[in-house]
Protein backbone atom coordinates (compact mmCIF):
# COMPACT_ATOMS: atom_id res chain seq x y z
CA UNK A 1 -16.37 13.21 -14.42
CA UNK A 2 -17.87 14.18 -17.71
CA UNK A 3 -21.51 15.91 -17.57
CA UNK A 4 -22.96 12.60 -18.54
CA UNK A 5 -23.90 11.30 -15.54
CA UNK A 6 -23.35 7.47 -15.93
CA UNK A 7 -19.82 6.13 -17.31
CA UNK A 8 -19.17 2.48 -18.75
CA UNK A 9 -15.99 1.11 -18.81
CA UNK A 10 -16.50 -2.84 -21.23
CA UNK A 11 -13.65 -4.95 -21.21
CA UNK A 12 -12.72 -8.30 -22.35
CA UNK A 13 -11.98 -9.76 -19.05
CA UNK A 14 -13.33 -8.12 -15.47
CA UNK A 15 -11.38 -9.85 -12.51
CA UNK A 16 -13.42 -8.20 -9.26
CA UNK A 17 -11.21 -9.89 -6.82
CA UNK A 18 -14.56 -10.12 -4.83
CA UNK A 19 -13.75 -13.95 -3.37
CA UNK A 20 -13.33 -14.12 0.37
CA UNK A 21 -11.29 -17.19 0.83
CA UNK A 22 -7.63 -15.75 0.85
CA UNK A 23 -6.42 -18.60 0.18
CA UNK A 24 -8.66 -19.37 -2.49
CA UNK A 25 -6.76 -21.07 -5.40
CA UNK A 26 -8.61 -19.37 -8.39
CA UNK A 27 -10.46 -16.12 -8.54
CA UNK A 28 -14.00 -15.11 -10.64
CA UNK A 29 -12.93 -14.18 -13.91
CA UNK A 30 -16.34 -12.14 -16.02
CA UNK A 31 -15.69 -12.59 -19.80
CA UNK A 32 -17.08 -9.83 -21.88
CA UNK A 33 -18.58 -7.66 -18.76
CA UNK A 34 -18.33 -3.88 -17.97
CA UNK A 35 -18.90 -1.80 -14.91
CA UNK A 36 -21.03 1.53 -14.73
CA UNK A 37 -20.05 4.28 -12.66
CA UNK A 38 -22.35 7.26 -11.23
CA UNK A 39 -21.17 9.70 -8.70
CA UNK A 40 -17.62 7.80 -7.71
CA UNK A 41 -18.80 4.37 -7.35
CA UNK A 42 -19.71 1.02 -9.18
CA UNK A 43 -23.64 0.89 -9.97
CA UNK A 44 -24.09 -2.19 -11.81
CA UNK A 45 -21.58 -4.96 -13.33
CA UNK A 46 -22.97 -7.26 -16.04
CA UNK A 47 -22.54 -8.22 -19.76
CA UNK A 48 -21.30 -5.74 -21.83
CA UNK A 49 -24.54 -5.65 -24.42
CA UNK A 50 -26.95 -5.70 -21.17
CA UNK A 51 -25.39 -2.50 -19.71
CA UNK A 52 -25.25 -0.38 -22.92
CA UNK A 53 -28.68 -1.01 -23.66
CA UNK A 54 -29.69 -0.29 -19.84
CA UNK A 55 -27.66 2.88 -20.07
CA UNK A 56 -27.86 3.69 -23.92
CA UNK A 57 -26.83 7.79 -23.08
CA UNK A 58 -23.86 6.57 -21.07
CA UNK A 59 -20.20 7.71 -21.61
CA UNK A 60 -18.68 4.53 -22.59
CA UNK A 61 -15.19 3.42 -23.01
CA UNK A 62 -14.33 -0.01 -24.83
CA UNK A 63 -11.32 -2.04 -23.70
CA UNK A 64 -11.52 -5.11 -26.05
CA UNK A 65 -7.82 -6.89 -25.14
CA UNK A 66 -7.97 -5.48 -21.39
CA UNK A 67 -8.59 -7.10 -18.07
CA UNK A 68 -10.46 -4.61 -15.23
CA UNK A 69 -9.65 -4.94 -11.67
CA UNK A 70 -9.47 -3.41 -8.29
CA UNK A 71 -6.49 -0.80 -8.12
CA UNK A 72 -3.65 -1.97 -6.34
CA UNK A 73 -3.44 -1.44 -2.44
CA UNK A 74 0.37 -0.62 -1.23
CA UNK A 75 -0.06 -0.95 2.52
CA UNK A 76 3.49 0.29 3.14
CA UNK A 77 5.77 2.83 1.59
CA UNK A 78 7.88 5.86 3.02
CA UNK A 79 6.83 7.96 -0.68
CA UNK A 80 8.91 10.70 0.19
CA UNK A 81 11.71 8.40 -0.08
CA UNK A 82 11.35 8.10 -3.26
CA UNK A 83 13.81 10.84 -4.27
CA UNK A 84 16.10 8.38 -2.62
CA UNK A 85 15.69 5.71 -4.95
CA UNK A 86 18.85 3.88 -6.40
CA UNK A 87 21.02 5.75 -3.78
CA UNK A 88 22.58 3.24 -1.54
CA UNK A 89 22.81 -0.81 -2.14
CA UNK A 90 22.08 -3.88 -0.13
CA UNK A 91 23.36 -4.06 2.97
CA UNK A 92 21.91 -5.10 6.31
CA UNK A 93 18.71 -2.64 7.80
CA UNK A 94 20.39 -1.13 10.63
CA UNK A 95 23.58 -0.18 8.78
CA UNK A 96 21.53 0.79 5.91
CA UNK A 97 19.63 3.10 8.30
CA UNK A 98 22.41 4.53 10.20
CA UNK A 99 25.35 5.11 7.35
CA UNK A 100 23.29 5.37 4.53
CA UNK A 101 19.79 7.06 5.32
CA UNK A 102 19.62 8.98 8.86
CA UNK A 103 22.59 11.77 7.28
CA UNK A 104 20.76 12.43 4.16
CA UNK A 105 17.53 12.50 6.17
CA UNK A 106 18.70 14.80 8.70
CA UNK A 107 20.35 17.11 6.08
CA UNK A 108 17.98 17.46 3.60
CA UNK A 109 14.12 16.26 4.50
CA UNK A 110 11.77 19.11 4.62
CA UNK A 111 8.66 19.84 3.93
CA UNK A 112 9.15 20.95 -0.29
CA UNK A 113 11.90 17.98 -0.87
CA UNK A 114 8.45 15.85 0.98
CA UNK A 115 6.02 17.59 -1.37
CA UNK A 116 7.86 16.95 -4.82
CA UNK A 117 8.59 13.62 -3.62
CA UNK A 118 5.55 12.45 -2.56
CA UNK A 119 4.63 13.74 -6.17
CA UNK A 120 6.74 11.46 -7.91
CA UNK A 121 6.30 8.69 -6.01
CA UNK A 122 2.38 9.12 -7.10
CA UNK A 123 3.04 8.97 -10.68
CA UNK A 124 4.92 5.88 -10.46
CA UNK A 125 1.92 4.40 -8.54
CA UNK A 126 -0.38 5.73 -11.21
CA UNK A 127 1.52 4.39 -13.50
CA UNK A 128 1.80 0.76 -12.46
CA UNK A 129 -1.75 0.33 -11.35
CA UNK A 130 -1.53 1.48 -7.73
CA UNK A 131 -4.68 3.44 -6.91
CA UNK A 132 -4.09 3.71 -3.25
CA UNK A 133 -1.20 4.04 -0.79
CA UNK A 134 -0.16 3.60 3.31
CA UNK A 135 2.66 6.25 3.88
CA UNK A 136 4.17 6.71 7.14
CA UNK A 137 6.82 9.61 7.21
CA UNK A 138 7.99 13.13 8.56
CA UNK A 139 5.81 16.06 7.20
CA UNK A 140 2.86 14.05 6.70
CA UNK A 141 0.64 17.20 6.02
CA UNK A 142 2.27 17.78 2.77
CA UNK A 143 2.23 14.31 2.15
CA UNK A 144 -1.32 14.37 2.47
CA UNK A 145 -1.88 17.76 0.82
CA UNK A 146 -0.21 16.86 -2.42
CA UNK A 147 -1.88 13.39 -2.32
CA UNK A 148 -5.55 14.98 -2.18
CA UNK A 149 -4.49 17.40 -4.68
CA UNK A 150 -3.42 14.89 -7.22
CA UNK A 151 -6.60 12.94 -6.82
CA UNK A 152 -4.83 9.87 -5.23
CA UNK A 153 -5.90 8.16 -2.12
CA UNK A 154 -4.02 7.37 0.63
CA UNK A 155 -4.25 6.33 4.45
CA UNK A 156 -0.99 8.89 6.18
CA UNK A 157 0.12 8.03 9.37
CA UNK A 158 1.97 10.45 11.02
CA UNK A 159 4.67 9.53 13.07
CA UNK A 160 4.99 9.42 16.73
CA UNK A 161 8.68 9.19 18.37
CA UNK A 162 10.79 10.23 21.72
CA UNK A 163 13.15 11.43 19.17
CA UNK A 164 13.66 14.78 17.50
CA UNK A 165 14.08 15.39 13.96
CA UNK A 166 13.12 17.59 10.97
CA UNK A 167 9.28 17.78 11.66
CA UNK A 168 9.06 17.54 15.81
CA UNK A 169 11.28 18.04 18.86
CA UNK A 170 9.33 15.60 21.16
CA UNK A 171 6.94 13.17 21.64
CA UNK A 172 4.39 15.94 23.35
CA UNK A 173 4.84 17.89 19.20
CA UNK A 174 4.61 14.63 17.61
CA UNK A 175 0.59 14.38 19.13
CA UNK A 176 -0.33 18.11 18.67
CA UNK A 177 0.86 18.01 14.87
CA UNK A 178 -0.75 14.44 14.11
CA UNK A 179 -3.84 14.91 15.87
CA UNK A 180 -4.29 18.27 13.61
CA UNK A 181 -3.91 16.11 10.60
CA UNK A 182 -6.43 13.88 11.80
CA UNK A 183 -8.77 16.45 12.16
CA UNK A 184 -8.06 18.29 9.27
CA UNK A 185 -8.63 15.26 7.12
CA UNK A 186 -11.35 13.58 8.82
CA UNK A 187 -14.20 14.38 6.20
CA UNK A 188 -11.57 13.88 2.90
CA UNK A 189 -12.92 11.48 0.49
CA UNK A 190 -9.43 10.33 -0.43
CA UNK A 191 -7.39 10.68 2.64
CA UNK A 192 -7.66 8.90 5.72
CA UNK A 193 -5.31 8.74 8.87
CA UNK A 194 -3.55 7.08 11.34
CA UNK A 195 -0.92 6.52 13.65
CA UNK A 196 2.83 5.39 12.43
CA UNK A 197 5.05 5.00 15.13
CA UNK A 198 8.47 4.00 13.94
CA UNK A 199 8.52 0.05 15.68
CA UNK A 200 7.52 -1.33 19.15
CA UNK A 201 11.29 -0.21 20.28
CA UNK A 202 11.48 3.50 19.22
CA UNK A 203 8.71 4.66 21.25
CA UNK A 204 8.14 4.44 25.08
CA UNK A 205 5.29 2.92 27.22
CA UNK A 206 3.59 5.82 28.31
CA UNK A 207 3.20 7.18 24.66
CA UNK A 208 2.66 3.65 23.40
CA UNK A 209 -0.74 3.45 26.07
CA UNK A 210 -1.38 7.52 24.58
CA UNK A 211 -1.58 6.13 21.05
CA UNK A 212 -3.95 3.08 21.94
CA UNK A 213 -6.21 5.32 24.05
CA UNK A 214 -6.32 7.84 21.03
CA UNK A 215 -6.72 5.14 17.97
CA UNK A 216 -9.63 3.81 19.77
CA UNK A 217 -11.54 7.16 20.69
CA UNK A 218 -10.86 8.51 17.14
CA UNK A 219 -11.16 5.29 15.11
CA UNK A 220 -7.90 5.45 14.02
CA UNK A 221 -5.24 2.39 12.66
CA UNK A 222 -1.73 1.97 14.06
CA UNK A 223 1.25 1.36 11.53
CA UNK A 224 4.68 0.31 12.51
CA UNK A 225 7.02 -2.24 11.70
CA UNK A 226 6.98 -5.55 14.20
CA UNK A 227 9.22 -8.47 14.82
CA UNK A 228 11.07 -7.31 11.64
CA UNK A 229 14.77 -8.62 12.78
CA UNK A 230 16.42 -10.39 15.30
CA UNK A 231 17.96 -7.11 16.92
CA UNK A 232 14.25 -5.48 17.21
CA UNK A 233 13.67 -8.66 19.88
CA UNK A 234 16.62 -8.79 21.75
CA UNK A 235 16.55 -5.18 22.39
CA UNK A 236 13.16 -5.70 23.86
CA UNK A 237 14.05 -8.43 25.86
CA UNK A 238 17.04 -6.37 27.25
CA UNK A 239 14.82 -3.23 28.07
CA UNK A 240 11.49 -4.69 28.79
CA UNK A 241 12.03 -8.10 29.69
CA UNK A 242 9.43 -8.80 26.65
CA UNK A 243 9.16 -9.50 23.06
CA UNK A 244 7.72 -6.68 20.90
CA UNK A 245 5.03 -8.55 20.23
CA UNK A 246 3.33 -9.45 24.11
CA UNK A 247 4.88 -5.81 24.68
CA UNK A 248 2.62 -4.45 22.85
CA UNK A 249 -0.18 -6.38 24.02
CA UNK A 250 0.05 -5.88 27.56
CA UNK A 251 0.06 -1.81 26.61
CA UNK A 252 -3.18 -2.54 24.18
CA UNK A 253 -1.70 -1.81 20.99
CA UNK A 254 -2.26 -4.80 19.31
CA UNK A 255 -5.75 -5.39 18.06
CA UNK A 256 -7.34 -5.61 15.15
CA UNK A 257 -6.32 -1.83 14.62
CA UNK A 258 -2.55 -2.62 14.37
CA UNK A 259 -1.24 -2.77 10.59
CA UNK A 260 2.15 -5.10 11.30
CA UNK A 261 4.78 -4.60 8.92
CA UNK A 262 7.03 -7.49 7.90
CA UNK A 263 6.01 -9.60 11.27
CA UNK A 264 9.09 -11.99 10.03
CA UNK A 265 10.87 -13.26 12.73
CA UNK A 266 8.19 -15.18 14.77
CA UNK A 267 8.39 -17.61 17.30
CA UNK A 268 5.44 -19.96 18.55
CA UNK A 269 4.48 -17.64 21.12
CA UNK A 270 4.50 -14.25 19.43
CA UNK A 271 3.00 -16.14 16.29
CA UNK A 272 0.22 -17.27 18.77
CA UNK A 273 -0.18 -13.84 19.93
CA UNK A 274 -0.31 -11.99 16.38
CA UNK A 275 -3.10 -14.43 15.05
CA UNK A 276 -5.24 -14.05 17.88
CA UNK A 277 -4.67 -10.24 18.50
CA UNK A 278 -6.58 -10.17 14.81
CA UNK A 279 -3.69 -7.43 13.66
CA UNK A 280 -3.26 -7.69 9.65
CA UNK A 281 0.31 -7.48 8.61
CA UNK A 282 1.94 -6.52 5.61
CA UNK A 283 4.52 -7.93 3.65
CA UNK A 284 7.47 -6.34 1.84
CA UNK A 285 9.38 -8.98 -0.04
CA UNK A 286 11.72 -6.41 -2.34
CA UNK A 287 12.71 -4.35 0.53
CA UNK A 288 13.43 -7.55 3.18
CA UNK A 289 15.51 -8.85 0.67
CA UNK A 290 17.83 -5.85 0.16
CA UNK A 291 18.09 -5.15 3.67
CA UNK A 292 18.42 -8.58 5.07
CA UNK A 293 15.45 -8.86 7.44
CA UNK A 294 13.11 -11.63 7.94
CA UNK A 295 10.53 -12.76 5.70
CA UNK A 296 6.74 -12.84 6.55
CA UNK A 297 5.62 -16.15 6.41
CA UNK A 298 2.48 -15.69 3.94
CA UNK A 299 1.02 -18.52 3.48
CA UNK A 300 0.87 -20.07 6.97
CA UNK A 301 0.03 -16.78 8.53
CA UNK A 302 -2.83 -17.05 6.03
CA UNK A 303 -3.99 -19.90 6.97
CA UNK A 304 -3.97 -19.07 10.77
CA UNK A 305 -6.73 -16.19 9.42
CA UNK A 306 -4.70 -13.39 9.64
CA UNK A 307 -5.09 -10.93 6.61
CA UNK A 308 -1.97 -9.81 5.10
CA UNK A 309 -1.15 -6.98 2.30
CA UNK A 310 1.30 -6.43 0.11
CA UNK A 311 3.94 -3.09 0.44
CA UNK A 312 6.81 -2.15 -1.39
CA UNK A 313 7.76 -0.40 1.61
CA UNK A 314 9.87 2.85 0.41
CA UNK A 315 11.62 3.17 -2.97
CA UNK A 316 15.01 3.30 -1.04
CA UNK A 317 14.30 0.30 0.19
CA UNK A 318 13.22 -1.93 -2.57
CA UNK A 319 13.98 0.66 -5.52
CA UNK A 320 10.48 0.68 -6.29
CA UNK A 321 6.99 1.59 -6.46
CA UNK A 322 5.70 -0.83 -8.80
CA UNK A 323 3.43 -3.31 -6.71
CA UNK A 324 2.94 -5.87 -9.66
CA UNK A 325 6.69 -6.84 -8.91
CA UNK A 326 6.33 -7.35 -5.69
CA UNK A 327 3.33 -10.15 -6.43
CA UNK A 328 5.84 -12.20 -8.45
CA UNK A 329 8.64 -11.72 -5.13
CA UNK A 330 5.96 -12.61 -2.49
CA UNK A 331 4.80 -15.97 -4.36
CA UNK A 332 8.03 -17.11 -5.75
CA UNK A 333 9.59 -16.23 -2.05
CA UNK A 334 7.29 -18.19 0.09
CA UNK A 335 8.36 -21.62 -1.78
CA UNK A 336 11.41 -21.05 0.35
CA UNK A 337 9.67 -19.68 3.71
CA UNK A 338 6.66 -21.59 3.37
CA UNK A 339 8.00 -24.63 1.90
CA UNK A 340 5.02 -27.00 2.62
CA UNK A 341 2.72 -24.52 1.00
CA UNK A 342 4.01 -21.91 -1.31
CA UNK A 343 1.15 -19.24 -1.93
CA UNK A 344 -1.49 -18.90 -4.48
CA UNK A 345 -1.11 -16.28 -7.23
CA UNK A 346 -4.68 -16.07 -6.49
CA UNK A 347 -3.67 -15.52 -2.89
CA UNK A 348 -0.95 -13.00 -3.72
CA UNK A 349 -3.36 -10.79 -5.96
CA UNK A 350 -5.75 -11.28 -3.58
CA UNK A 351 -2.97 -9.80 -0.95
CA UNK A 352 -2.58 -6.80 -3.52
CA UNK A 353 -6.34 -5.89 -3.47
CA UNK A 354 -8.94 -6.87 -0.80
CA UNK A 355 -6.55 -8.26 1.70
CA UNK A 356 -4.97 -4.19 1.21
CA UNK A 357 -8.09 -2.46 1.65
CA UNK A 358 -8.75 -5.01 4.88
CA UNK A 359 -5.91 -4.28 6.65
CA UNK A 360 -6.42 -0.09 5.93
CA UNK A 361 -9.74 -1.09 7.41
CA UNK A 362 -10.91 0.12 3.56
CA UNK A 363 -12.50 -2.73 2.45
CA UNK A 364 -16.32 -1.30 2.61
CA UNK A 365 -14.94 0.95 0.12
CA UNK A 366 -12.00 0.06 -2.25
CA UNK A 367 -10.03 -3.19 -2.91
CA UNK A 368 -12.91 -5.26 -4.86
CA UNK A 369 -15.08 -4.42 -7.98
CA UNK A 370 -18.69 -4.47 -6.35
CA UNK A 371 -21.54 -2.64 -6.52
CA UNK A 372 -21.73 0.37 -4.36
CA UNK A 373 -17.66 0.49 -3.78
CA UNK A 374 -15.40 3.39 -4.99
CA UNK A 375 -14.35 2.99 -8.68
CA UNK A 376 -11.00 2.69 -7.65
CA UNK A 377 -10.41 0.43 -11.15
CA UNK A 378 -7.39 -0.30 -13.23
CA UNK A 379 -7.04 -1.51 -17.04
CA UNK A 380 -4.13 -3.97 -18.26
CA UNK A 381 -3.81 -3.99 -21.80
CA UNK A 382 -3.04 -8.13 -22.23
CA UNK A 383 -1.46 -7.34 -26.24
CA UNK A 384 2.25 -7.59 -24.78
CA UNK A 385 4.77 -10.73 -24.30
CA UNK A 386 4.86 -10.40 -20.76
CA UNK A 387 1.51 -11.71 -20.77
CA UNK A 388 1.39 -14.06 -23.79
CA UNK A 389 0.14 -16.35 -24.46
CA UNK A 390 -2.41 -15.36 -21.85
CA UNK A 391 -2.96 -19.56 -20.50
CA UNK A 392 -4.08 -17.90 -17.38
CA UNK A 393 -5.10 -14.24 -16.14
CA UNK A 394 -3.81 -14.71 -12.33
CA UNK A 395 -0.58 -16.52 -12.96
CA UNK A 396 0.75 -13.78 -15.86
CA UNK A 397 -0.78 -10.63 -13.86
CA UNK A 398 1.31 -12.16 -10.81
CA UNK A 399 4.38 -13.37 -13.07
CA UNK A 400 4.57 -11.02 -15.54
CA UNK A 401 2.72 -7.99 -14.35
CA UNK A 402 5.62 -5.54 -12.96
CA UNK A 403 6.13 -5.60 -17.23
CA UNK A 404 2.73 -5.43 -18.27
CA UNK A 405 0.92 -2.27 -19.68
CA UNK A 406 -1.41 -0.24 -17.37
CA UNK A 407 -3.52 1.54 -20.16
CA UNK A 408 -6.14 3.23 -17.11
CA UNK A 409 -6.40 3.69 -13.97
CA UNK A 410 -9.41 5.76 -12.74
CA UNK A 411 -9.77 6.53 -9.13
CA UNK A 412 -12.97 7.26 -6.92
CA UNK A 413 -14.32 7.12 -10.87
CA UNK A 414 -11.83 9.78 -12.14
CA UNK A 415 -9.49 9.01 -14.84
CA UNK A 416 -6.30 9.39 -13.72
CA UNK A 417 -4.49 7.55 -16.57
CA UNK A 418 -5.49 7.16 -20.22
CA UNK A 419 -3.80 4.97 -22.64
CA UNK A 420 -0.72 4.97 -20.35
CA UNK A 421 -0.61 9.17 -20.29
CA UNK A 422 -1.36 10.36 -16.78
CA UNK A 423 -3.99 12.59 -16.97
CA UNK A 424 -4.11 16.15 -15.25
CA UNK A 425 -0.74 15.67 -13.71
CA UNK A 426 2.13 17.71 -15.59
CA UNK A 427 4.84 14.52 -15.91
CA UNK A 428 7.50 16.40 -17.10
CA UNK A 429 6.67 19.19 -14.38
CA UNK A 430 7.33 16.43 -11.80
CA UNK A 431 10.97 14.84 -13.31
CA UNK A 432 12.03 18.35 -13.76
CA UNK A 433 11.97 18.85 -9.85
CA UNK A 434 13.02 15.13 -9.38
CA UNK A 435 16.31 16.12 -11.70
CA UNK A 436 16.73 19.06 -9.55
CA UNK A 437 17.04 17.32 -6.31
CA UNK A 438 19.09 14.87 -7.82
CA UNK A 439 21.79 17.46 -8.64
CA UNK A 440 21.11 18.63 -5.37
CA UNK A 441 21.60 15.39 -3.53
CA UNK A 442 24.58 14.62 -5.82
CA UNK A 443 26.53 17.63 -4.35
């Protein structure tokens, strides 16, 4: 922040994404409004004119062709896959996983290839209007160190597994290390934590009744993918004589704490269960379409009152980090899954914002422009053809956003992007490493 004390940000269009309905078909759009900011958060919105005479020594910065709104929320990504982007192409998740991923994992994850990653994966984020993240990886402390020290905010989960690999060598390690992250981080102002096992079927019972003992005496979320294919059920059938889904609920997982990713393949019974369990889950429409597995049903999960978010789950999956495209993916999508009731762009930005922060059980914080919330804010500069002739601000955010121009992005009130130059984050520090570990993946 600048010594003035008091910052205001005018624009020609504030969106505050501030309506509860998620499947509301329209959203509040303030014409000539701005925000002021003291201290990190939002301390009045109003008319333009009103504000700068109500703060006349104020820092003020004038956006006269730009909408305001929440930052995005990306409630899934694996960000230090992002030096993996482009590598492999679509093919189905479990041979993508084992051919394709689990070798180059094994071989060359560590805790630097995490750390200038998780770097680059933040300026793309930046970048395209993302202003905070849900990771869920191996070496989650330098995920969350190099997060914190770029000023971006981000919920880490840190995994729990029966297997071995690059960061732990059992489920017992898994605990010590993630609990110590937990603590560590448990008064940041941009980092918060959670759980992230893998999926219902890569960790066992008794670890499975550790973590929902654990999340609830330390207030903690629990990530992991759910009903994502058809193999994920049958292998629970075969081993537990249940579906992941009433697994999980007999062990107490699934509550209002559980962050369900994908949540696809559903019958009427685990559907049943997953509304009234009050879980959130998040969709991922890039990444289910390049590795073949089931699409969340948006619209009618919606309407059952279960609150969804949007993820671009990891650049290897989806080959990107940009959550505007996956807004145009999840609406144009659920005309085929949904076919009754295709959703809302309203609903789908909606998804991208609020319904983000609600499932990272944010929302009292980020995810809406309101008075006394974190100025997690972003800019979009409307004077470019993906968004004209600008008939409507929801439809060409959601339909041509992933094109649009994100002039600033300012998190917990700092500017971390100014007229589309990232600001104290060396860019060309960051593709220099990402080039290097391209050469070194290449041989």
């Amino acid at each position: 922040m600048t010594p003035v004390d008091i910052e205001i940000i005018s624009a020609r269009w504030i969106l505050p994404i501030d309506h509860n309905a998620p499947l509301a078909s329209q959203l509040r759009v303030l014409e000539n409004h701005a925000i002021a900011i003291k201290d990190r958060r939002i301390i009045a919105i109003g008319p333009s004119a009103d504000l700068l005479v109500q703060y006349p020594s104020a820092l003020h910065t004038a956006l006269n062709h730009h909408v305001l709104m929440p930052g995005l929320v990306n409630t899934h990504n694996f960000t230090a896959m992002t030096l993996l982007k482009g590598l492999t192409e679509p093919q189905p998740l479990l041979q993508w996983l084992n051919t394709s991923i689990l070798p180059i994992e094994q071989q060359w994850l560590s805790e630097s290839f995490t750390r200038d990653a998780v770097a680059l994966g933040i300026t793309e984020m930046l970048l395209s209007g993302t202003t905070c993240f849900s990771d869920s990886y191996l070496f989650p402390n330098a995920s969350a160190s190099v997060t914190e020290t770029l000023g971006m905010r981000a919920q880490i989960h840190f995994p729990i597994s029966e297997q071995p690999s690059n960061w732990a060598q059992n489920s017992e390690e898994y605990f010590e290390k993630g609990l110590e992250i937990a603590d560590e981080y448990r008064q940041s102002a941009l980092i918060t934590t959670g759980f992230g096992p893998y999926s219902a079927n890569s960790v066992s019972n008794q670890s499975f009744e550790r973590i929902a003992m654990l999340a609830e005496e330390i207030d903690r979320p629990i990530h992991l993918y759910l009903h994502q294919h058809e193999a994920e059920i049958t292998d629970s059938i075969d081993k537990y004589g249940l579906q992941p889904i009433q697994r999980l609920s007999e062990l107490g997982v699934l509550s209002p704490r559980t962050q369900a990713i994908q949540a696809g393949q559903l019958d009427a019974n685990s559907e049943q269960q997953l509304v009234e369990s009050g879980a959130s889950v998040i969709h991922c429409p890039g990444a289910s379409l390049k590795l073949h597995t089931a699409l969340s049903p948006s619209t009618k999960l919606l309407e059952q009152g279960v609150n969804m978010g949007l993820g671009t789950d990891s650049a290897a999956c989806g080959n990107t980090l940009n959550l505007f495209s996956q807004l145009n993916l999840a609406v144009m999508l659920s005309a085929k899954v949904d076919r009754q009731k295709p959703l809302s762009c309203a609903a789908a930005l909606r998804m991208a914002t609020l319904g983000g922060a609600e499932a990272l059980g944010l929302d009292s914080e980020i995810g809406s422009l309101s008075v006394g919330k974190q100025a997690d804010i972003i800019a979009i500069d409307t004077q470019t053809p993906s968004l004209q002739p600008l008939h409507s601000i929801t439809q060409q955010l959601v339909n041509g956003g992933a094109n649009a121009t994100v002039s600033h992005v300012w998190v917990a009130g700092q500017a971390k992007v100014s007229d589309g130059q990232l600001v104290d984050i060396d860019l060309n520090a960051v593709l220099a490493k990402s080039d290097w570990w391209k050469k070194q993946l290449a041989s």
